[in-house]
C-alpha atoms as a PDB file:
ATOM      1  CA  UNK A   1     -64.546  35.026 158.470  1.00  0.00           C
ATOM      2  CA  UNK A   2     -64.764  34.357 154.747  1.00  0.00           C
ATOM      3  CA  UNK A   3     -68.040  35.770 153.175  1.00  0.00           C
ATOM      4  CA  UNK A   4     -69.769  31.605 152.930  1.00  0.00           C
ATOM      5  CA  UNK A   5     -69.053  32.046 156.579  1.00  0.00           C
ATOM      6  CA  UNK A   6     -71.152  34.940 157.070  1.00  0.00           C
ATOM      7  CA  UNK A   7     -73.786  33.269 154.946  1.00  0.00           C
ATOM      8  CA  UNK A   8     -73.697  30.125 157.118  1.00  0.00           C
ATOM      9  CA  UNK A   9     -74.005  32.112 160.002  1.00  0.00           C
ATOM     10  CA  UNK A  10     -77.118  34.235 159.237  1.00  0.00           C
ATOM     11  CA  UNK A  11     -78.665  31.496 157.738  1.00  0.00           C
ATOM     12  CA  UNK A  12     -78.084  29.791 160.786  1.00  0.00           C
ATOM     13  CA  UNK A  13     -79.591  32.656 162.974  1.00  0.00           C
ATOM     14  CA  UNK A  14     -82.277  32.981 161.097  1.00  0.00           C
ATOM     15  CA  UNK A  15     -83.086  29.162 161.376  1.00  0.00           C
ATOM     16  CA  UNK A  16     -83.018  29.730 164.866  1.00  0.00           C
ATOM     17  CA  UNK A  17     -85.086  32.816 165.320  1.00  0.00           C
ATOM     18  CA  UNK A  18     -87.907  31.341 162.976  1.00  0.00           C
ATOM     19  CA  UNK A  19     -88.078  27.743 165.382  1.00  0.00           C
ATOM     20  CA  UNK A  20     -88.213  30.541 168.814  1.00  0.00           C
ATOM     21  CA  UNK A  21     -90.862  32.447 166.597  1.00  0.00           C
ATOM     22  CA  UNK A  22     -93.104  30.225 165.925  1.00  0.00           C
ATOM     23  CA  UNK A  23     -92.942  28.568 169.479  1.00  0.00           C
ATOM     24  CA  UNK A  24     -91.354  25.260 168.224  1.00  0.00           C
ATOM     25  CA  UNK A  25     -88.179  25.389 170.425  1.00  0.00           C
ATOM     26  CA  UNK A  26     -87.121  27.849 173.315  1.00  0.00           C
ATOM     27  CA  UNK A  27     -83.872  27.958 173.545  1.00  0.00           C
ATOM     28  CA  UNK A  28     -81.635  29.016 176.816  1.00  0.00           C
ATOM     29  CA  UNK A  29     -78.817  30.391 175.012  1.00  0.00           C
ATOM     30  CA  UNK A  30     -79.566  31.163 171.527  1.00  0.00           C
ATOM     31  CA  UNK A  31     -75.819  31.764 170.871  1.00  0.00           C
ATOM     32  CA  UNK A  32     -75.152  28.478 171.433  1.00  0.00           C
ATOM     33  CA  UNK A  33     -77.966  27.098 169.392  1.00  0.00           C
ATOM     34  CA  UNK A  34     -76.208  29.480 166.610  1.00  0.00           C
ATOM     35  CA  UNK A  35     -73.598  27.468 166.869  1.00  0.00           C
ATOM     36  CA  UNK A  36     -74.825  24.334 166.696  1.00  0.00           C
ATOM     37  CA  UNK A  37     -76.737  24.853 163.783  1.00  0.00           C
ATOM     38  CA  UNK A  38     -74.120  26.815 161.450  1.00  0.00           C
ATOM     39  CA  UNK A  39     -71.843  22.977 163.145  1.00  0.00           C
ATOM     40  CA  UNK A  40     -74.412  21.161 161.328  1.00  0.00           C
ATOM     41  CA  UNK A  41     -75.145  23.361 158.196  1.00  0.00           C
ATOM     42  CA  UNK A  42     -71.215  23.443 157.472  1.00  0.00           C
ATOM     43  CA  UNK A  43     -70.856  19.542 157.709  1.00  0.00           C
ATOM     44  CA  UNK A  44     -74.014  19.155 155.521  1.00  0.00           C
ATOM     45  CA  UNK A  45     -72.427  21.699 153.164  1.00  0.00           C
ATOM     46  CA  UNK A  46     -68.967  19.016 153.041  1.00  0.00           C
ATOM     47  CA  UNK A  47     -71.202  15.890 152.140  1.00  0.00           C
ATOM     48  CA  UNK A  48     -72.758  17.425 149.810  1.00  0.00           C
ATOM     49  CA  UNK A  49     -69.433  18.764 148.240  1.00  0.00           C
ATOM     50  CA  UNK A  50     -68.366  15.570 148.780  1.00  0.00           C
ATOM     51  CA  UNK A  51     -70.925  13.477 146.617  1.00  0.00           C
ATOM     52  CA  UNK A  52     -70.575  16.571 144.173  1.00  0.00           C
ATOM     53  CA  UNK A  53     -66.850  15.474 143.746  1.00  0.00           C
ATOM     54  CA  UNK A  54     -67.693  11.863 143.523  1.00  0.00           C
ATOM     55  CA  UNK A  55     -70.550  12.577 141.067  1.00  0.00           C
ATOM     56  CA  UNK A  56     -68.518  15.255 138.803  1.00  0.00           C
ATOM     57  CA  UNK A  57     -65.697  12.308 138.891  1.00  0.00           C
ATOM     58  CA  UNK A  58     -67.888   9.308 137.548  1.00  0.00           C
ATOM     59  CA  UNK A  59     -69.944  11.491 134.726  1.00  0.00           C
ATOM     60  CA  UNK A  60     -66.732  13.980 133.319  1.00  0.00           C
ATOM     61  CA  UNK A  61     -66.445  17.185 133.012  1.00  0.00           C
ATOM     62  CA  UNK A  62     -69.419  17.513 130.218  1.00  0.00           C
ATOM     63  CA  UNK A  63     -72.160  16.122 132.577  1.00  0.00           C
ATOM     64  CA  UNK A  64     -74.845  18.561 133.039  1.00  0.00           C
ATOM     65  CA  UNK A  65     -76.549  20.416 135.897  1.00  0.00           C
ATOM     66  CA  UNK A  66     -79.620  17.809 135.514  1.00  0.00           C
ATOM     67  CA  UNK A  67     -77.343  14.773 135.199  1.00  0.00           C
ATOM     68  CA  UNK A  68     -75.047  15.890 138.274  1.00  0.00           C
ATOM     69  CA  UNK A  69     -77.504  15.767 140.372  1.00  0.00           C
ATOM     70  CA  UNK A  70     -79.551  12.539 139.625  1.00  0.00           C
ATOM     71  CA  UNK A  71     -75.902  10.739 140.010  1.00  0.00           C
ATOM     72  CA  UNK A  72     -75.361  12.728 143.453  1.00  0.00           C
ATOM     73  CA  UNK A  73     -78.826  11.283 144.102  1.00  0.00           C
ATOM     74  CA  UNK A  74     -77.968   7.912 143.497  1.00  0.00           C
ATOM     75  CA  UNK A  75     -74.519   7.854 145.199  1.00  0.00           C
ATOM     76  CA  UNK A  76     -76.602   9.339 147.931  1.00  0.00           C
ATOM     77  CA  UNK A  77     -78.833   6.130 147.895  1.00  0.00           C
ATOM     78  CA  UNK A  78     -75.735   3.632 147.472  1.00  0.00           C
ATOM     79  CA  UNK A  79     -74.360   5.189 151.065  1.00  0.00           C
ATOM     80  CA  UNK A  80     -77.917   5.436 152.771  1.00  0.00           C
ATOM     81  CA  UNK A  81     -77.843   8.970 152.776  1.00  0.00           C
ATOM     82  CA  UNK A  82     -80.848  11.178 153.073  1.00  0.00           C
ATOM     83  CA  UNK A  83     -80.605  14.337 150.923  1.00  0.00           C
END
């Protein structure tokens, strides 16, 4: 497992041990709800790479941090997607 792995998957566990902690889910099997949230973290991690790439492609390579993301942002709003 590569080392973003391992940071998927404790931030993952520790999303789930805060919901059991503070009594807003109770989960069965809290492997399994492990896995479904590092599932979900990973494929929010890809769109966001994604509108990264499409961003970094329509401003150049001299865009900065501040201008990336207000184009992510709007490419964001152009596909109906809620960051």
């Amino acid at each position: 497992m590569s080392a973003t792995g391992r940071r998927v998957e404790f931030l993952a566990r520790a999303i789930v041990n805060r919901l059991e902690d503070r009594g807003f889910v109770e989960f069965r099997d809290a492997e399994a709800a492990i896995l479904v949230v590092t599932k979900a973290i990973e494929t929010n991690f890809t769109h966001l790479e994604a509108l990264e790439r499409e961003a970094r492609l329509r401003l150049g390579d001299r865009a900065t941090t501040q201008q990336l993301e207000n184009e992510m942002r709007r490419i964001a709003a152009e596909r109906g997607v809620i960051l």
